[in-house]
N, C-alpha and C. Protein backbone atom coordinates (compact mmCIF):
# COMPACT_ATOMS: atom_id res chain seq x y z
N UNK A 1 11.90 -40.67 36.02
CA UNK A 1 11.11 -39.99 35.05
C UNK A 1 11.77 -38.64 34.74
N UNK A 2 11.88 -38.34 33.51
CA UNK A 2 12.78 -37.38 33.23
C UNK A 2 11.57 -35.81 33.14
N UNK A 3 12.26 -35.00 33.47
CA UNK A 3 11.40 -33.57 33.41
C UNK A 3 10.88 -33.17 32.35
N UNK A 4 9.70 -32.55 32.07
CA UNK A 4 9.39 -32.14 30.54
C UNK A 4 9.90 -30.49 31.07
N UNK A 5 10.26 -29.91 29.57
CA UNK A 5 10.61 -28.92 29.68
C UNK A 5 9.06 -27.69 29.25
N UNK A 6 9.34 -26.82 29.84
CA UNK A 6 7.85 -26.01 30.26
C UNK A 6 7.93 -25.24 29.09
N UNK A 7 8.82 -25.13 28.02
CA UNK A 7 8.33 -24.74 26.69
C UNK A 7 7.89 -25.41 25.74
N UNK A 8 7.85 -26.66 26.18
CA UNK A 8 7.73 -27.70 25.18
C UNK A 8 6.29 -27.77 24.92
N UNK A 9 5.07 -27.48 25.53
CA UNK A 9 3.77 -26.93 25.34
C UNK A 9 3.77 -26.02 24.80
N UNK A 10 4.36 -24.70 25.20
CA UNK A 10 4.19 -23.45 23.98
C UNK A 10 4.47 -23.97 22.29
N UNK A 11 5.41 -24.82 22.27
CA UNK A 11 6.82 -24.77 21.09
C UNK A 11 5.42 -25.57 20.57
N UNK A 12 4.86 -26.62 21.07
CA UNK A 12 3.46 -27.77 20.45
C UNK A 12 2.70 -26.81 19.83
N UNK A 13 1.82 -25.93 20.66
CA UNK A 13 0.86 -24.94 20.63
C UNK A 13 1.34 -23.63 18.87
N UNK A 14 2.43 -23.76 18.63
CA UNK A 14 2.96 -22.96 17.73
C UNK A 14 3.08 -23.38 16.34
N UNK A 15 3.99 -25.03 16.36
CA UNK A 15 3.36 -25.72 15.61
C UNK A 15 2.04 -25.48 15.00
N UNK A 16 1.06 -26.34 15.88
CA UNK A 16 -0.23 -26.45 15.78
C UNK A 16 -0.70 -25.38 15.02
N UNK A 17 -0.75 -23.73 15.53
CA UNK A 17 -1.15 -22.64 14.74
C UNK A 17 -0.04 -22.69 13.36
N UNK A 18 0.83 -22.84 12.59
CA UNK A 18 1.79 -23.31 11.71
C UNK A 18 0.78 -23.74 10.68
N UNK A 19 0.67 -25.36 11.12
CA UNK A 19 -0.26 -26.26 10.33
C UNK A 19 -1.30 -25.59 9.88
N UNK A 20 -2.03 -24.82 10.65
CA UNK A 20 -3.33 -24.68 10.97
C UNK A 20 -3.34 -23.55 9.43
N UNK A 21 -2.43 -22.38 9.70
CA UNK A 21 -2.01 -21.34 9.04
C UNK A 21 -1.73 -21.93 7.11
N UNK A 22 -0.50 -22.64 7.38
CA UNK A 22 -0.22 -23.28 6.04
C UNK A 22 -1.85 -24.04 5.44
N UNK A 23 -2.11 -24.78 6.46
CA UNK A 23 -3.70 -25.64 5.11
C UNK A 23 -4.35 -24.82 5.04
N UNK A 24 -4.42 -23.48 5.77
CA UNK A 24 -5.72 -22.64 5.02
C UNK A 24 -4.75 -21.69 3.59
N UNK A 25 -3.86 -21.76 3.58
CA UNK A 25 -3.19 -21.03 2.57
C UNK A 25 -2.86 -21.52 1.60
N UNK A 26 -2.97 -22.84 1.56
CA UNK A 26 -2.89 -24.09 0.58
C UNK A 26 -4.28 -24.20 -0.06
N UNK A 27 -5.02 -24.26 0.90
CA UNK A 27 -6.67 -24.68 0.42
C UNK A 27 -6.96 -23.50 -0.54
N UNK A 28 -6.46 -22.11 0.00
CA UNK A 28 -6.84 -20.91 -0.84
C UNK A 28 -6.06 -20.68 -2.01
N UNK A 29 -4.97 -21.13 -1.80
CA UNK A 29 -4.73 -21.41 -3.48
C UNK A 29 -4.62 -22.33 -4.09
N UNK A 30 -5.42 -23.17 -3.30
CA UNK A 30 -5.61 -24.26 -4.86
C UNK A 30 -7.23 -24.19 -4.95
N UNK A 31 -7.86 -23.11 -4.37
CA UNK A 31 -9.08 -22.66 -4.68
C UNK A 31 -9.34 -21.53 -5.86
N UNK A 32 -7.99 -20.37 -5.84
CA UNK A 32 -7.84 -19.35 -6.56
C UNK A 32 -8.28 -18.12 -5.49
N UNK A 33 -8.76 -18.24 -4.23
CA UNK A 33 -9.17 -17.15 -3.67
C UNK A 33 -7.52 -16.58 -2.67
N UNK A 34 -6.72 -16.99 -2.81
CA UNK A 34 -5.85 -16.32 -1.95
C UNK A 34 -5.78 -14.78 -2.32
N UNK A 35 -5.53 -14.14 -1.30
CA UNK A 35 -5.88 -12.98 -1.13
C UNK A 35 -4.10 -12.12 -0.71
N UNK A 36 -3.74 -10.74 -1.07
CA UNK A 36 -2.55 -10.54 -0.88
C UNK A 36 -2.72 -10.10 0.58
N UNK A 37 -1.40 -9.83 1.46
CA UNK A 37 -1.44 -9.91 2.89
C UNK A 37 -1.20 -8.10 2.52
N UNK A 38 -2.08 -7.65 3.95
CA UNK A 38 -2.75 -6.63 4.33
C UNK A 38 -1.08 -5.79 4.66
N UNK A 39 -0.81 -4.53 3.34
CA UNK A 39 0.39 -3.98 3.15
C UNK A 39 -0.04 -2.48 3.31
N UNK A 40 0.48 -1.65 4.71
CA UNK A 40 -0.57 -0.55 4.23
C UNK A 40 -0.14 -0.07 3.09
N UNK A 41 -0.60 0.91 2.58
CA UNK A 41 -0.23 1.49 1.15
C UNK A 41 0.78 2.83 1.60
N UNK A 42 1.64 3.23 0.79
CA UNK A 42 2.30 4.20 1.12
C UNK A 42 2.30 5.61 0.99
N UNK A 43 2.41 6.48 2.12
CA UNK A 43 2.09 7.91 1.81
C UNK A 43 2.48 8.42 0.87
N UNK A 44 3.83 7.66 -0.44
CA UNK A 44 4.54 8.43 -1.53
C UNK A 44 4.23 7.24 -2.84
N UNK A 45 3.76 7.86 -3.63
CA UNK A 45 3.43 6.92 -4.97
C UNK A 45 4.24 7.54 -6.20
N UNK A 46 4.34 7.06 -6.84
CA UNK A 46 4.93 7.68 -8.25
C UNK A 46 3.69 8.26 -8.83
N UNK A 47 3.87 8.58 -9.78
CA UNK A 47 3.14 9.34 -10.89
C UNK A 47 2.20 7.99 -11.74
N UNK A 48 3.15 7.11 -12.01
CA UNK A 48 2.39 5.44 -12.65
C UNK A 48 1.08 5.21 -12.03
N UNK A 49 1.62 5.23 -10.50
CA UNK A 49 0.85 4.72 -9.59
C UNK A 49 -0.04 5.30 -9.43
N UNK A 50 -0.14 6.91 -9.46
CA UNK A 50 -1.28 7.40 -8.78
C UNK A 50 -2.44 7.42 -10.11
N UNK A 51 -1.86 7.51 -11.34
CA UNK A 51 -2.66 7.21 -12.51
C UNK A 51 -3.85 5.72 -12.59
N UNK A 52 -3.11 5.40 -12.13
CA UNK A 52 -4.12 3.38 -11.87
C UNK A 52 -4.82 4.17 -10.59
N UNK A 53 -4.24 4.29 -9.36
CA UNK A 53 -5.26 4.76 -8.17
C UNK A 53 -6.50 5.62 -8.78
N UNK A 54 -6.08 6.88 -9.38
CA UNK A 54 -7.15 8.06 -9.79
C UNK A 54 -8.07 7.74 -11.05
N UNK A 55 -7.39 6.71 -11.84
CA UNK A 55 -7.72 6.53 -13.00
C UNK A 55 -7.26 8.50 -14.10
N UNK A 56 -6.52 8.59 -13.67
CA UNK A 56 -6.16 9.99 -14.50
C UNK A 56 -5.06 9.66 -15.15
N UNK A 57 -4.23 10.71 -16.52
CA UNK A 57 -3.30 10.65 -17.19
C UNK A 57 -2.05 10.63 -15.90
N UNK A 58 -1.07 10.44 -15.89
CA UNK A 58 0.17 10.54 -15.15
C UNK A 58 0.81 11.84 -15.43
N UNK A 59 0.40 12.23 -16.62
CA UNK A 59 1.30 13.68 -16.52
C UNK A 59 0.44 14.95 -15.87
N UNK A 60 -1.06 14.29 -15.67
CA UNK A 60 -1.55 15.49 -14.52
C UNK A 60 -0.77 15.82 -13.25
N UNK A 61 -0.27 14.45 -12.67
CA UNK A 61 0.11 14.47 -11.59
C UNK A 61 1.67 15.06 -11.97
N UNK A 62 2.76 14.79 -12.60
CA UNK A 62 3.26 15.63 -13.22
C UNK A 62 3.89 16.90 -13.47
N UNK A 63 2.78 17.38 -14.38
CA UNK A 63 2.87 18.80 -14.36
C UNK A 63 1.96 19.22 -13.20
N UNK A 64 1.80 19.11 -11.90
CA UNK A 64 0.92 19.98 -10.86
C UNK A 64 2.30 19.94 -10.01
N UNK A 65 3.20 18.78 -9.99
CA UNK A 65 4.40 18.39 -9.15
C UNK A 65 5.13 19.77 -9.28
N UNK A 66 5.61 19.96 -10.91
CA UNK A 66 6.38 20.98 -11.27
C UNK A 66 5.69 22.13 -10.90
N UNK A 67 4.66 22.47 -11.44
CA UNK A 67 3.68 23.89 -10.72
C UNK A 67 3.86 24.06 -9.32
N UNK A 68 4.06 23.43 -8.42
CA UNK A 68 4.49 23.20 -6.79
C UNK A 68 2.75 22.98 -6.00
N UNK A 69 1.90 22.38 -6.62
CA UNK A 69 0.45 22.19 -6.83
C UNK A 69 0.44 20.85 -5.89
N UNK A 70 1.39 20.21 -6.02
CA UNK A 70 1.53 18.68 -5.09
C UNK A 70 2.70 18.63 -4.97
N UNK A 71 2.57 18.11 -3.13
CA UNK A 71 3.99 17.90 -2.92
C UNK A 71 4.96 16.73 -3.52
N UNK A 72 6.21 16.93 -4.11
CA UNK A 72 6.53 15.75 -4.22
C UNK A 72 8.02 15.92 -3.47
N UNK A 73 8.49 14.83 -4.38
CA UNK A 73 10.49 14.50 -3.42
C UNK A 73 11.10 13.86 -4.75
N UNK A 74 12.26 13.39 -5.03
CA UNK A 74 12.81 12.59 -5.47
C UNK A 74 13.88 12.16 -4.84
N UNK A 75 13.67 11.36 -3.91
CA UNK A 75 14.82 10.71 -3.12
C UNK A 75 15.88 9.65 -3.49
N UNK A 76 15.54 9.35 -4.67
CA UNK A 76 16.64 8.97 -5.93
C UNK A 76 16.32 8.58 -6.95
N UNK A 77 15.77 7.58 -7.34
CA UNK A 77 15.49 7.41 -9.18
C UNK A 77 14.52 8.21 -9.57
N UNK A 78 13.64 8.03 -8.59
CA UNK A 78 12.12 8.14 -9.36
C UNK A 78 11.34 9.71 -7.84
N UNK A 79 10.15 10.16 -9.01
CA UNK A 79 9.86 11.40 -8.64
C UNK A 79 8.54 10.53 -7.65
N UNK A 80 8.75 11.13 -6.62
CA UNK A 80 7.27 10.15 -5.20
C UNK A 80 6.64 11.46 -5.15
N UNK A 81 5.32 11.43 -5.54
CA UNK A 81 4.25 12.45 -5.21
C UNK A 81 3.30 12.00 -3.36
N UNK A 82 3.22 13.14 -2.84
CA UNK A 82 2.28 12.35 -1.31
C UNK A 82 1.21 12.59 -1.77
N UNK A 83 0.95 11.01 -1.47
CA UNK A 83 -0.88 10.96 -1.48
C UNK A 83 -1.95 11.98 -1.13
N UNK A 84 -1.64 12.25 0.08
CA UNK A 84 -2.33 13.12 0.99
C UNK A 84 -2.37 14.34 -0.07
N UNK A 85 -1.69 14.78 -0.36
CA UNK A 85 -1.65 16.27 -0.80
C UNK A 85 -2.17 16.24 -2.32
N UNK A 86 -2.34 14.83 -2.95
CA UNK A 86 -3.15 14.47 -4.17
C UNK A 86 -3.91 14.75 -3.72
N UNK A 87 -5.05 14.02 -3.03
CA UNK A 87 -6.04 14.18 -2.80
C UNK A 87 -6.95 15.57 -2.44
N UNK A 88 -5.87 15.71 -1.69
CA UNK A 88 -6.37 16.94 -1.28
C UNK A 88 -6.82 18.76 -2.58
N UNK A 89 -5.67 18.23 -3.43
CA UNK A 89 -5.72 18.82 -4.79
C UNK A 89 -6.76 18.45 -5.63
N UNK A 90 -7.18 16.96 -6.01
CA UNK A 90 -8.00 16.50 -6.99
C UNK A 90 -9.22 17.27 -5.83
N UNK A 91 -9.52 17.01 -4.25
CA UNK A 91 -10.85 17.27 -4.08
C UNK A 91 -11.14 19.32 -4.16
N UNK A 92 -9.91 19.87 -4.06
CA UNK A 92 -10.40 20.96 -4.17
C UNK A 92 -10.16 21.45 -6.07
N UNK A 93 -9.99 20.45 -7.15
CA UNK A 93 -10.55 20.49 -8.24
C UNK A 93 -11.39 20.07 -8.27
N UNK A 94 -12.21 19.03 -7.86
CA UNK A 94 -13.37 18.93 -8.05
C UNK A 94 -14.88 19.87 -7.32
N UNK A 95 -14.18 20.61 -6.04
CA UNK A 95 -15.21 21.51 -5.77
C UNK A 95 -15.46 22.72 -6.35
N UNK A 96 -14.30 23.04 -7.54
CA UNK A 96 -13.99 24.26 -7.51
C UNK A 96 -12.86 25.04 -6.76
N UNK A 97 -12.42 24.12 -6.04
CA UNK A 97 -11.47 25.37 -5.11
C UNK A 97 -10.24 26.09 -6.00
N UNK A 98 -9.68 26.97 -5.24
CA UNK A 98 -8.89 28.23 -5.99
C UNK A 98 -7.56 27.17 -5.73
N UNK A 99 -7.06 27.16 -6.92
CA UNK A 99 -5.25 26.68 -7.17
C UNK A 99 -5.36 27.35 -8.76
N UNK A 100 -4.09 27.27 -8.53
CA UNK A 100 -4.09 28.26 -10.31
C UNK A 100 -3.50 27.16 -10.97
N UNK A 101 -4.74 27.71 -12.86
CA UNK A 101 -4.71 26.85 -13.53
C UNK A 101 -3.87 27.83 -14.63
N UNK A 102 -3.08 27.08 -15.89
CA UNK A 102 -2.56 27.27 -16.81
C UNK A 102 -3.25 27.18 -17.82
């Protein structure tokens, strides 16, 4: 009788989750509910981007970049504003807080 090899249960067991994985991802799209896989979002957005996020014009974000109002970078094509420091701007426009306006 020849030996089974002691991965050969894991290697089954992996499979198994495989199958298991693929028919629910099959079933969901040929349902229409597939869903995109959980990407965190990134601390640097463009200007496009943060316009769809805020629902605001893009050149707010913009011209506050140039004012030095939000941090940004351009680490090569394109100008990345940080989220964090949006936010932190839109909430102290919306309380009132002191940043200077033009």
């Amino acid at each position: 009788m020849a030996a089974q090899n002691p991965f050969d249960l894991l290697l089954d067991q992996v499979r198994q989750v495989v199958r298991e994985e693929l028919a629910k991802a099959l079933q969901s799209a040929a349902l229409g509910t597939a869903t995109k896989p959980d990407v965190p979002e990134s601390d640097w957005l463009r200007a496009d981007d943060l316009a769809k996020k805020f629902h605001l014009p893009k050149t707010l974000f913009e011209e506050k970049g140039r004012e030095g109002l939000i941090q940004r970078t351009k680490p090569g094509r394109h100008v990345l504003f940080n989220v964090r420091d949006v936010e932190r701007f839109l909430q102290s426009s919306a309380g009132g807080g002191n940043h200077k306006e033009h």
